[in-house]
C-alpha atoms as a PDB file:
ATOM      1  CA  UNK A   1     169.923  47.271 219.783  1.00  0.00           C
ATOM      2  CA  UNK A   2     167.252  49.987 218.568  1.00  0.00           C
ATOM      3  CA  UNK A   3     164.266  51.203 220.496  1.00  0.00           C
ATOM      4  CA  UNK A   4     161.997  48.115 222.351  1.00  0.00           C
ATOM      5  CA  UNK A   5     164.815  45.266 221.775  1.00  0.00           C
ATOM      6  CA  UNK A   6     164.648  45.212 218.011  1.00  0.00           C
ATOM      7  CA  UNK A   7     168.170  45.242 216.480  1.00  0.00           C
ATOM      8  CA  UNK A   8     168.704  48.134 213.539  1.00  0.00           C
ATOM      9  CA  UNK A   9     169.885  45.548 211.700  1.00  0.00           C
ATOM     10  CA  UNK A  10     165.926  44.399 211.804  1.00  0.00           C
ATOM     11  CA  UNK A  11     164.775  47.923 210.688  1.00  0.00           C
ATOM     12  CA  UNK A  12     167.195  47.984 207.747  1.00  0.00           C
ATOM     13  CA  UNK A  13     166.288  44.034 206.777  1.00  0.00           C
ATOM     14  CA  UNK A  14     162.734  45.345 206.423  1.00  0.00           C
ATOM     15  CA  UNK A  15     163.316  48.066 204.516  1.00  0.00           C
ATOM     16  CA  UNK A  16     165.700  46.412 202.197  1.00  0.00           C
ATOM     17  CA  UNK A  17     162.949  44.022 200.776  1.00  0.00           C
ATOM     18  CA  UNK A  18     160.110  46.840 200.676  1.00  0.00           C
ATOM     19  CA  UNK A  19     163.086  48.196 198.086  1.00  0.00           C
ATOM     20  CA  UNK A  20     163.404  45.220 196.640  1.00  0.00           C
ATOM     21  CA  UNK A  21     159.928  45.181 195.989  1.00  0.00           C
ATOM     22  CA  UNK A  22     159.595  48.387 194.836  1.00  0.00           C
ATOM     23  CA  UNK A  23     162.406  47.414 192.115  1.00  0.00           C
ATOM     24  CA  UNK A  24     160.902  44.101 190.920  1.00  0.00           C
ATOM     25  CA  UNK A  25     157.598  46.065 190.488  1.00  0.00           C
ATOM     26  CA  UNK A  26     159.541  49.095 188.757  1.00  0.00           C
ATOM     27  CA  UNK A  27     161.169  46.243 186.402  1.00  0.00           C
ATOM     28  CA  UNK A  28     157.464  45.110 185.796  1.00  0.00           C
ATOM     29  CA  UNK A  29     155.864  47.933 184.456  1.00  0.00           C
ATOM     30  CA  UNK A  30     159.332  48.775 182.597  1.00  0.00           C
ATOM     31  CA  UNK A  31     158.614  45.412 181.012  1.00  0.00           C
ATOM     32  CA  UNK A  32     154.999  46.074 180.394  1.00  0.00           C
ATOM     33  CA  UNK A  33     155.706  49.572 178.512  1.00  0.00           C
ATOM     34  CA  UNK A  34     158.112  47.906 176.363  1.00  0.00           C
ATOM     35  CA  UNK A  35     155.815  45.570 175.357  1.00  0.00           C
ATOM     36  CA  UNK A  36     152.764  48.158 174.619  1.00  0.00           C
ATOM     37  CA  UNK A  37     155.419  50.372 172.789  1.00  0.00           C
ATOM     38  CA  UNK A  38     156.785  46.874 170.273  1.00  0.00           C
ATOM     39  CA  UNK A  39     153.015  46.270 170.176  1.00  0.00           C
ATOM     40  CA  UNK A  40     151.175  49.860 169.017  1.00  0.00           C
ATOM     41  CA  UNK A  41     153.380  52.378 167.142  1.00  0.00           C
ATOM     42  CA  UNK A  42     152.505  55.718 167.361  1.00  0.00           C
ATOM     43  CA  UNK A  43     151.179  55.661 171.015  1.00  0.00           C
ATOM     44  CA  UNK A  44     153.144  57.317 173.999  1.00  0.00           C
ATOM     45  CA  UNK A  45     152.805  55.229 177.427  1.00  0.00           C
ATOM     46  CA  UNK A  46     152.796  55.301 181.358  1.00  0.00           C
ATOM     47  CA  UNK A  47     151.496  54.090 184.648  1.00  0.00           C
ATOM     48  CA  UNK A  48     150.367  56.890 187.088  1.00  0.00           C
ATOM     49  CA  UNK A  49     150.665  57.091 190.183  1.00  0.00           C
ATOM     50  CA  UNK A  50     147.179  56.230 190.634  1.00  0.00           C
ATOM     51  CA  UNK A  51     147.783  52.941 189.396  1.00  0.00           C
ATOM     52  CA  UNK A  52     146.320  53.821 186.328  1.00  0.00           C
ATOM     53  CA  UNK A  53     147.437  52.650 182.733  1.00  0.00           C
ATOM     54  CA  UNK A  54     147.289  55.295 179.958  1.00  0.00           C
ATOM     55  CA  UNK A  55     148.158  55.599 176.377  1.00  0.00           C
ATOM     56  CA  UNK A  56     147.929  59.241 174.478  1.00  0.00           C
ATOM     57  CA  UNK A  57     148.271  59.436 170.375  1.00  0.00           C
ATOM     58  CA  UNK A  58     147.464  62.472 169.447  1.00  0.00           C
ATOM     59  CA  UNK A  59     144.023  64.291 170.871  1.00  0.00           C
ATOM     60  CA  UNK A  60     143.399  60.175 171.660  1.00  0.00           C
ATOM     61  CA  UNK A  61     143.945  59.283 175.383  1.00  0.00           C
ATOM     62  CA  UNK A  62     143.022  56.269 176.960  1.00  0.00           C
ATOM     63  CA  UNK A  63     143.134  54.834 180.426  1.00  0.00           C
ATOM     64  CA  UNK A  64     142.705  52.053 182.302  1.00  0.00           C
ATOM     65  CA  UNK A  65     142.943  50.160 186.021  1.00  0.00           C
ATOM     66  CA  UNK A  66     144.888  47.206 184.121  1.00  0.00           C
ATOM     67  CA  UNK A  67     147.121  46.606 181.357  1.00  0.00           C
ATOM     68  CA  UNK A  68     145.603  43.801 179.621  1.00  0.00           C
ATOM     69  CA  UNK A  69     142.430  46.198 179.373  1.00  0.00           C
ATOM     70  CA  UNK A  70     144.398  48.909 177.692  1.00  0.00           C
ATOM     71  CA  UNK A  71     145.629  46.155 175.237  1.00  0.00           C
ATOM     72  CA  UNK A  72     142.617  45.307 174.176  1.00  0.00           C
ATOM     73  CA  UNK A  73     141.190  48.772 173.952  1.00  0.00           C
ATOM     74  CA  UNK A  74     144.080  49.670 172.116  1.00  0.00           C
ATOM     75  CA  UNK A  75     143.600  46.576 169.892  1.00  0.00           C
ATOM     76  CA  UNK A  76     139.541  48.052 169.536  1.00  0.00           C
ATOM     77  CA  UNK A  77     140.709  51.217 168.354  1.00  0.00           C
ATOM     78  CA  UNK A  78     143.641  49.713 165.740  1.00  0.00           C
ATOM     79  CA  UNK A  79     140.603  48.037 164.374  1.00  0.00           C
ATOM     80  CA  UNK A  80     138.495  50.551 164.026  1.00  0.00           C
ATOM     81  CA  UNK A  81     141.022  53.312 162.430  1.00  0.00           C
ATOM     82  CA  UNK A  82     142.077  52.291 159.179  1.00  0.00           C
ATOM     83  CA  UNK A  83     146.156  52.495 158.280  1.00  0.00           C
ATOM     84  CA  UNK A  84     147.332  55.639 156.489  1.00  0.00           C
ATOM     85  CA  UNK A  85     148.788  53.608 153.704  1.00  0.00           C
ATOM     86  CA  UNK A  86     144.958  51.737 153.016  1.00  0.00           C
ATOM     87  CA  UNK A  87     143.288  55.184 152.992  1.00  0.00           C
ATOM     88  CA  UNK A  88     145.340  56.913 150.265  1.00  0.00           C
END
């Protein structure tokens, strides 16, 4: 038994699942930047620490609390620039 009845066994139940949540949520966002890489060439990705979503190409960065709300600024700006091969 560990300090004030509670068995160690307890302690290291509890701390098993906060692990196993940290993994599921670590598979999430690995998931996430997979997608926003298949989805927008040309743009580098990550999740800060923060919480914040960001997305760099170039001199370009952009961030946001969310990922849907990067999508769809990303989406803004793919509208906006035309393609290399249209321009030439």
């Amino acid at each position: 038994m560990g300090v004030g009845g509670r068995s160690d066994t307890g302690a290291v139940s509890t701390v098993g699942s906060e692990v196993e949540e940290m993994e599921d949520t670590t598979a999430q966002v690995t998931h996430r930047l997979g997608e926003l890489s298949a989805e927008f060439s040309g743009w580098r990705f990550g999740r800060g620490g923060s919480g914040h979503w960001w997305a760099v190409r170039g001199n370009e960065l952009v961030r946001t609390l969310s990922v849907e709300e990067l999508r769809a600024r990303l989406r803004e700006l793919s509208d906006a620039d035309p393609s290399p091969a249209s321009t030439g």
